[in-house]
C-alpha atoms as a PDB file:
ATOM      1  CA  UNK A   1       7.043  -8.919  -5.789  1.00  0.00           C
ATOM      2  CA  UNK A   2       4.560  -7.213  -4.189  1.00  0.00           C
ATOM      3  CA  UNK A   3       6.665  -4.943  -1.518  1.00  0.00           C
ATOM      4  CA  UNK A   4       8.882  -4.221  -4.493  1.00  0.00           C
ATOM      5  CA  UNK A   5       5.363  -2.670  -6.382  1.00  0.00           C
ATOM      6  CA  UNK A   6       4.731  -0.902  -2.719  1.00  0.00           C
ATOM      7  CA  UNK A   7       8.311   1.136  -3.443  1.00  0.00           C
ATOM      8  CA  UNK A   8       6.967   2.593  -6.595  1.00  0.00           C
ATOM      9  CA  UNK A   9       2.955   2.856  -6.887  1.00  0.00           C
ATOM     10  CA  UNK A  10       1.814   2.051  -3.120  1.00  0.00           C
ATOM     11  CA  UNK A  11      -1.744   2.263  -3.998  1.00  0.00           C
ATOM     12  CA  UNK A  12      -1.811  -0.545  -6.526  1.00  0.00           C
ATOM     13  CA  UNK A  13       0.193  -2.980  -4.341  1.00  0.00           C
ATOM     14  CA  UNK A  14      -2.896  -2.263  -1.398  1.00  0.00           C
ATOM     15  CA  UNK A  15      -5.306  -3.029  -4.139  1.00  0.00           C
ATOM     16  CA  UNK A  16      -3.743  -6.493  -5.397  1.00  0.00           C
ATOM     17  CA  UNK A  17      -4.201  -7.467  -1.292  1.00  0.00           C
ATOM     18  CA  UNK A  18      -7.720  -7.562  -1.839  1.00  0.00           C
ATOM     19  CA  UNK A  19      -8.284  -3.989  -0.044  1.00  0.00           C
ATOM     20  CA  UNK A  20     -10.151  -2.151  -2.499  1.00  0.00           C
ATOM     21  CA  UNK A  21     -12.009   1.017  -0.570  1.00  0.00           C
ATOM     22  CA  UNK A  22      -8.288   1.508   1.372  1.00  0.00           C
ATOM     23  CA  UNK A  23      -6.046   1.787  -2.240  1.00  0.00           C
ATOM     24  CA  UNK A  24      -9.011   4.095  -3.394  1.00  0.00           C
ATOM     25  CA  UNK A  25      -9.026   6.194  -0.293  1.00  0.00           C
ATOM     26  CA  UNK A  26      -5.239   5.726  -0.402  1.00  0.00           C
ATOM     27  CA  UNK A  27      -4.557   7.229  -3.793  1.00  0.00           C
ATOM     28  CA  UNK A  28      -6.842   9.988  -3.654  1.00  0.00           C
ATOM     29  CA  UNK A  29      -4.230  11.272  -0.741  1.00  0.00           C
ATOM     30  CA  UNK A  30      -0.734   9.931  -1.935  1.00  0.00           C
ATOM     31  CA  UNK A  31      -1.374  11.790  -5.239  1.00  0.00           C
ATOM     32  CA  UNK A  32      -1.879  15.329  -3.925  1.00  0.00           C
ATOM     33  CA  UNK A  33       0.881  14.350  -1.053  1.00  0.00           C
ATOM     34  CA  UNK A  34       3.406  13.847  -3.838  1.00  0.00           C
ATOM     35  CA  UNK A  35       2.475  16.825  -5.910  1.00  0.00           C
ATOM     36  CA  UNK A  36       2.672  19.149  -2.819  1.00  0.00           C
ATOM     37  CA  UNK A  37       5.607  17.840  -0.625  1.00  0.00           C
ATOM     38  CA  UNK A  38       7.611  16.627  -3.886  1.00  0.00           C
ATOM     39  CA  UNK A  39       7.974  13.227  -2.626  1.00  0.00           C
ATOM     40  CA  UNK A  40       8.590  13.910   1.301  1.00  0.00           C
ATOM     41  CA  UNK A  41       5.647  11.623   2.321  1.00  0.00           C
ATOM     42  CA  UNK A  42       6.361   8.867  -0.051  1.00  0.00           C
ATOM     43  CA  UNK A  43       7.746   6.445   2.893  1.00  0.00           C
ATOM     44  CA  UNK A  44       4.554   7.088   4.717  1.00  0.00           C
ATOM     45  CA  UNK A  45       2.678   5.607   2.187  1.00  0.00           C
ATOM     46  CA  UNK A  46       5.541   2.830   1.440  1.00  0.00           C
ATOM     47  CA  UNK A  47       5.147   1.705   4.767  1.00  0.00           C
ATOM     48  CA  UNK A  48       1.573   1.726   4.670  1.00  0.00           C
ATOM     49  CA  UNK A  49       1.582  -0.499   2.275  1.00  0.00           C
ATOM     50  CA  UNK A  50       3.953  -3.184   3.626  1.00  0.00           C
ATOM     51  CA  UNK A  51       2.363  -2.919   6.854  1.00  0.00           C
ATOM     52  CA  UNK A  52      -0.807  -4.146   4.845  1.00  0.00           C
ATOM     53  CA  UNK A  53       0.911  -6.847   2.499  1.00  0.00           C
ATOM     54  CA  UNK A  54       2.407  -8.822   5.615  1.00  0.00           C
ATOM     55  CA  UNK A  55      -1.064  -8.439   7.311  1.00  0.00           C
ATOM     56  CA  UNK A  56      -2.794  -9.923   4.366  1.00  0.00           C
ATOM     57  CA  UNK A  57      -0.103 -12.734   4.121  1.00  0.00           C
ATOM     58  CA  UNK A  58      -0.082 -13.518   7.746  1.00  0.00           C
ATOM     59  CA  UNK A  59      -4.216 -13.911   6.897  1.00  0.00           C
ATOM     60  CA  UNK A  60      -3.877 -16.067   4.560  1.00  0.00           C
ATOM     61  CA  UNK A  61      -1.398 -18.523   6.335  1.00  0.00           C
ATOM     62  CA  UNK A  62      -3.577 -18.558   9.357  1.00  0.00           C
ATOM     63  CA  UNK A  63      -6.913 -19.365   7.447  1.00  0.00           C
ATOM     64  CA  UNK A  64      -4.355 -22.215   5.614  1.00  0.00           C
ATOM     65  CA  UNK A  65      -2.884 -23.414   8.468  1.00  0.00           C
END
């Protein structure tokens, strides 16, 4: 659900891993990024994002497992 929220609104899906300062720091670029390359840094921020959900799921099955 999560990497499906990264397609759209890739700062919110950073914050709801737990990484609060990187979403703030995060949307504070991606919003003037989209306003001023009208959407050409989008997957940039996409892939940020992913990179950071399977990093925080990969965390939490090690500290589980």
């Amino acid at each position: 659900m999560n990497y499906v929220l990264a397609l759209f609104l890739p700062p919110l899906s950073i914050l709801l891993t737990g990484r609060i300062v990187v979403a703030i720091v995060t949307f504070f670029i991606w919003v003037p990024a989209i306003i001023f390359s009208g959407g050409l840094t989008h997957p940039m921020f996409i892939l940020l994002a992913w990179i950071l959900i399977f990093q925080a799921r990969e965390d939490r099955l090690r500290r589980e497992g």
